[in-house]
C-alpha atoms as a PDB file:
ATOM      1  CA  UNK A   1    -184.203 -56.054  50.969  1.00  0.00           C
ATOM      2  CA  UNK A   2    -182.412 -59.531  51.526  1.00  0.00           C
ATOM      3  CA  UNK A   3    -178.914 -59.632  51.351  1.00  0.00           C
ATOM      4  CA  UNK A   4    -176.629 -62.725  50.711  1.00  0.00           C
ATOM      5  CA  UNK A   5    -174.256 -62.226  53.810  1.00  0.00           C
ATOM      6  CA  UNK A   6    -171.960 -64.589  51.875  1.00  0.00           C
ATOM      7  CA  UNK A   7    -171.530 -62.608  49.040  1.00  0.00           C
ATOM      8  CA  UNK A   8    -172.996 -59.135  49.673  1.00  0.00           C
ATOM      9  CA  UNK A   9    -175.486 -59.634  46.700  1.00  0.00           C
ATOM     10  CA  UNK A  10    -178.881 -58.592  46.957  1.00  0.00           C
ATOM     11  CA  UNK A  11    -181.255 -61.260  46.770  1.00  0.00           C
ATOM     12  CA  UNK A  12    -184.441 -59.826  46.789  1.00  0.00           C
ATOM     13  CA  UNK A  13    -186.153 -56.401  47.134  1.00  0.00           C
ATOM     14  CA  UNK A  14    -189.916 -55.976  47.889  1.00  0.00           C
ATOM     15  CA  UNK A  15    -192.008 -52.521  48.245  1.00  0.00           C
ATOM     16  CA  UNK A  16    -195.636 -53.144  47.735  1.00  0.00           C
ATOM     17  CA  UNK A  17    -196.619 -49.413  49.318  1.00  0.00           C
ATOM     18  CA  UNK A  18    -194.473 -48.302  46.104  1.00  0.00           C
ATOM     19  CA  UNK A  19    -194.366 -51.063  43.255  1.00  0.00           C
ATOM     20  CA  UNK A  20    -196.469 -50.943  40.347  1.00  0.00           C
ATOM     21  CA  UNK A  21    -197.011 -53.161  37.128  1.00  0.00           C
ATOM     22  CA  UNK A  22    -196.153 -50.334  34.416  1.00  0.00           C
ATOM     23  CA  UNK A  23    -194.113 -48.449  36.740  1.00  0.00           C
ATOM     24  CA  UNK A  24    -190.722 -49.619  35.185  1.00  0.00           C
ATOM     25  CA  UNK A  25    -188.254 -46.852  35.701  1.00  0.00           C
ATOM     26  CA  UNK A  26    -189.907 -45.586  38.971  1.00  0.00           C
ATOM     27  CA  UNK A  27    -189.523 -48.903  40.598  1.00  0.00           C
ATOM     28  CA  UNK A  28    -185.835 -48.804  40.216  1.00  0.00           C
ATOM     29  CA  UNK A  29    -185.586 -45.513  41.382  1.00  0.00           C
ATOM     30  CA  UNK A  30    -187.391 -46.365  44.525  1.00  0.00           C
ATOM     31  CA  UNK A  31    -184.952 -49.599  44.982  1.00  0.00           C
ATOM     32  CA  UNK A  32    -181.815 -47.517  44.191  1.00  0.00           C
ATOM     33  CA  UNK A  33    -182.790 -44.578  46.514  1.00  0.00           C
ATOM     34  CA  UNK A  34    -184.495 -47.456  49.056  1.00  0.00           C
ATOM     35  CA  UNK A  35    -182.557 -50.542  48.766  1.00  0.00           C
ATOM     36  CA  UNK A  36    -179.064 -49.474  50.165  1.00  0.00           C
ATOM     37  CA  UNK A  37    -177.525 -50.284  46.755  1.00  0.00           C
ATOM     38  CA  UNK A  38    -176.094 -46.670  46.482  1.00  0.00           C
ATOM     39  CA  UNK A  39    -174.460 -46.860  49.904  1.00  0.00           C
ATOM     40  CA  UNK A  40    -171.103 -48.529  51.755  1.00  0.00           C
ATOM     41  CA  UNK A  41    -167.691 -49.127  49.954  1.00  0.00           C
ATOM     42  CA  UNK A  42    -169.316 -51.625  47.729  1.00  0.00           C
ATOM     43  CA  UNK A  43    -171.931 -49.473  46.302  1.00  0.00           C
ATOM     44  CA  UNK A  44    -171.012 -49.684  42.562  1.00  0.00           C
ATOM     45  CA  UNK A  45    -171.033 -53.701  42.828  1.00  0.00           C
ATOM     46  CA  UNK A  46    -174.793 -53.749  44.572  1.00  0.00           C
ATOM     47  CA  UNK A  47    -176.026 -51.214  42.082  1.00  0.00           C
ATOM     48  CA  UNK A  48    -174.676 -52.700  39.042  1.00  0.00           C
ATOM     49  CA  UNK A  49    -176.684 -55.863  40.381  1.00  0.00           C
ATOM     50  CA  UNK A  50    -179.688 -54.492  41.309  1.00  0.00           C
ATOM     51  CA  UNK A  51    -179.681 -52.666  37.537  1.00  0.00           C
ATOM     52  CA  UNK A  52    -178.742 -55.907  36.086  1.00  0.00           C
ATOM     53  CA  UNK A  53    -181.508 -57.818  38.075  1.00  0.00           C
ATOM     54  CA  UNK A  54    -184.413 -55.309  36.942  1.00  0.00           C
ATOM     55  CA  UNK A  55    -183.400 -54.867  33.692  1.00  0.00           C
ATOM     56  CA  UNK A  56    -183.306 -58.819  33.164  1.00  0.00           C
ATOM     57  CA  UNK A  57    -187.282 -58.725  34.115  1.00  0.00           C
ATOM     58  CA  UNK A  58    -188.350 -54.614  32.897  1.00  0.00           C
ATOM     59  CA  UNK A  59    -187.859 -53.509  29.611  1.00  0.00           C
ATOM     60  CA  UNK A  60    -186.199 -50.246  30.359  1.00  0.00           C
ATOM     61  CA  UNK A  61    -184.568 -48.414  27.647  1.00  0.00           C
ATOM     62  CA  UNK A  62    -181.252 -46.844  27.098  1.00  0.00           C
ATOM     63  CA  UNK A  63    -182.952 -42.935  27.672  1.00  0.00           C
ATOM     64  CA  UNK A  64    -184.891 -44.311  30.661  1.00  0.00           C
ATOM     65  CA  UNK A  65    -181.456 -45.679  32.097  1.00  0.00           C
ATOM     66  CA  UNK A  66    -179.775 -41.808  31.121  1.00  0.00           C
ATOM     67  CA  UNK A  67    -182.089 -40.460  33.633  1.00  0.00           C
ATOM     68  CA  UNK A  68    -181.980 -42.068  36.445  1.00  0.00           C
ATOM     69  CA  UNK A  69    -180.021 -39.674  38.421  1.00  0.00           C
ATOM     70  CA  UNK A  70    -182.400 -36.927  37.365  1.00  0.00           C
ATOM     71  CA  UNK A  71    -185.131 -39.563  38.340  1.00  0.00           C
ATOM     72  CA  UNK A  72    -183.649 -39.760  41.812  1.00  0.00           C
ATOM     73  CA  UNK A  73    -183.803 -36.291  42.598  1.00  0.00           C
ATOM     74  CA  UNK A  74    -187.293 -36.005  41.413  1.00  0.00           C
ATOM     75  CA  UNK A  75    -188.046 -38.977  43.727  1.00  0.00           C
ATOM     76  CA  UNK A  76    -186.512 -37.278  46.795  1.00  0.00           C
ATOM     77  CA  UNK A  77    -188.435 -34.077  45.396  1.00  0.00           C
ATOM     78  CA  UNK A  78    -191.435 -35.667  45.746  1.00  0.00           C
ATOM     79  CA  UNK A  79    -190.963 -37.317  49.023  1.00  0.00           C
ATOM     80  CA  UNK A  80    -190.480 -34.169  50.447  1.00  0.00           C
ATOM     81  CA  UNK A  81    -193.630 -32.425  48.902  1.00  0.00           C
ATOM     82  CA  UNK A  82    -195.458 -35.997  50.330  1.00  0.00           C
ATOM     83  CA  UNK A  83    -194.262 -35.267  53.760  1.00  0.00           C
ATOM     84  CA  UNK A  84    -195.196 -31.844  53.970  1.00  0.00           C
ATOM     85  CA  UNK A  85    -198.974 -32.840  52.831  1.00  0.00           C
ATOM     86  CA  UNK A  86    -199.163 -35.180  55.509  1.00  0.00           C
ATOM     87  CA  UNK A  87    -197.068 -32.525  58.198  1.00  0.00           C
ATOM     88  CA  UNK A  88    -199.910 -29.652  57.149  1.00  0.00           C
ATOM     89  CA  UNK A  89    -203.035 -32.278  57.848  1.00  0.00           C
ATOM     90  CA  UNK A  90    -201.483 -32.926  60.881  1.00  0.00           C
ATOM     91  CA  UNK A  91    -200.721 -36.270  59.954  1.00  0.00           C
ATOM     92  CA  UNK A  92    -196.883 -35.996  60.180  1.00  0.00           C
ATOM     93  CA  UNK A  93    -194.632 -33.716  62.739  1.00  0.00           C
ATOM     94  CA  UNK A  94    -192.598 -30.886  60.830  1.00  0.00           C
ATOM     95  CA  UNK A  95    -189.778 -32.768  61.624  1.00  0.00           C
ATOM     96  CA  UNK A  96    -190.389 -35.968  59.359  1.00  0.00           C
ATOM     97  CA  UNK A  97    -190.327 -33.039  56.534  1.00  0.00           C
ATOM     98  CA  UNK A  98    -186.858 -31.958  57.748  1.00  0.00           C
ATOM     99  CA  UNK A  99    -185.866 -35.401  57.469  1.00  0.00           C
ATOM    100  CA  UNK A 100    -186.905 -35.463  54.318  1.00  0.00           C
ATOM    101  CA  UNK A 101    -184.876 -32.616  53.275  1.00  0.00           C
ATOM    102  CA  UNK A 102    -181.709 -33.570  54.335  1.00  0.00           C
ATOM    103  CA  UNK A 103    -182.394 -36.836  52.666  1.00  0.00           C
ATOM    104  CA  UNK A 104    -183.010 -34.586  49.204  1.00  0.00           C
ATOM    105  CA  UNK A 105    -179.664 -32.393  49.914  1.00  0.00           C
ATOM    106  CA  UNK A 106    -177.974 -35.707  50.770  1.00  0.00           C
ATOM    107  CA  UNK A 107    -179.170 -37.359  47.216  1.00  0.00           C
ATOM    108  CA  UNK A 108    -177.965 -33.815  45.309  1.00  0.00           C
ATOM    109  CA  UNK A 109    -174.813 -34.325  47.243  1.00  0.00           C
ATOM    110  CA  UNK A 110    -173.823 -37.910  46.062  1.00  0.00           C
ATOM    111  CA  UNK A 111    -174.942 -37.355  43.152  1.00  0.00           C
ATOM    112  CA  UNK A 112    -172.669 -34.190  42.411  1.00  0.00           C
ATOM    113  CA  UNK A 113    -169.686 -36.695  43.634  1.00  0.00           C
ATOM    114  CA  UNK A 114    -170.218 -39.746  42.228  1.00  0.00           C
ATOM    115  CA  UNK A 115    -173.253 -38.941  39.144  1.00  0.00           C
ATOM    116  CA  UNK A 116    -170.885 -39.689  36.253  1.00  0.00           C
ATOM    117  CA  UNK A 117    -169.566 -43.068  38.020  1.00  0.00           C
ATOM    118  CA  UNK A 118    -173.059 -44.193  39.158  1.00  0.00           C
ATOM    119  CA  UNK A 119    -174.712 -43.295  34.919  1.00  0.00           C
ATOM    120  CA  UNK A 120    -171.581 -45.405  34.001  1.00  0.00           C
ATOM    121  CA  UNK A 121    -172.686 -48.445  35.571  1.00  0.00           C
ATOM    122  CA  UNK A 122    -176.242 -47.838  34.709  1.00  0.00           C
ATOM    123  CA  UNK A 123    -175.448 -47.547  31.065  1.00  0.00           C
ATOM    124  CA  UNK A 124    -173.217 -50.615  31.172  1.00  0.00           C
ATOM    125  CA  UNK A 125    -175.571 -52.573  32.867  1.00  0.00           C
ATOM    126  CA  UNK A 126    -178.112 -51.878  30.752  1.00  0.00           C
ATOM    127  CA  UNK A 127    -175.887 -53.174  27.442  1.00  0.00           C
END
């Protein structure tokens, strides 16, 4: 992610392991959860920019933007069912997968705080 030190706006955002060309809601689901957006003091200003920003380019609709925060959990969900393939091929030590975890508890945590503020910007954004 690049960052406009002036200004605090993100400039860009690139994830090729992730990206996809039909993959409109998942690819701001992996920026929001990836980018930093949700984190800091200024959170609600980089996320209602990074929203802004896809939605200018994807075509997401209003029910795509209403689950987002369900989207996010799933994400984390899944990242944690990822690690543990990799952990039980040997691929990954059990404690990447306990990283993972505490990353998914994390997400459920600032989500059950600040949920209805964060689908308040979405939905505005995507006006």
């Amino acid at each position: 992610m690049l960052v406009d030190e002036r200004t605090g706006e993100v400039t860009a955002l690139l994830d090729f392991e992730i990206a996809g060309a039909d993959f409109r809601v998942q690819d701001l689901v992996a920026a929001l959860l990836l980018s930093g957006a949700l984190h800091g003091s200024q959170w609600q200003r980089r996320t209602a920019a990074l929203v802004r920003g896809n939605i200018a380019i994807r075509c997401v609709n209003r029910n795509e933007i209403r689950v987002l925060p369900e989207l996010l959990v799933c994400r984390s969900v899944g990242s944690v069912l990822w690690r543990a393939g990799r952990w039980r091929r040997g691929q990954a030590p059990l404690a990447d997968v306990i990283g993972r975890l505490d990353e998914l508890d994390t997400t459920i945590s600032w989500l059950a705080a600040r949920g209805q503020q964060l689908l308040s910007i979405l939905e505005s954004a995507g006006k």
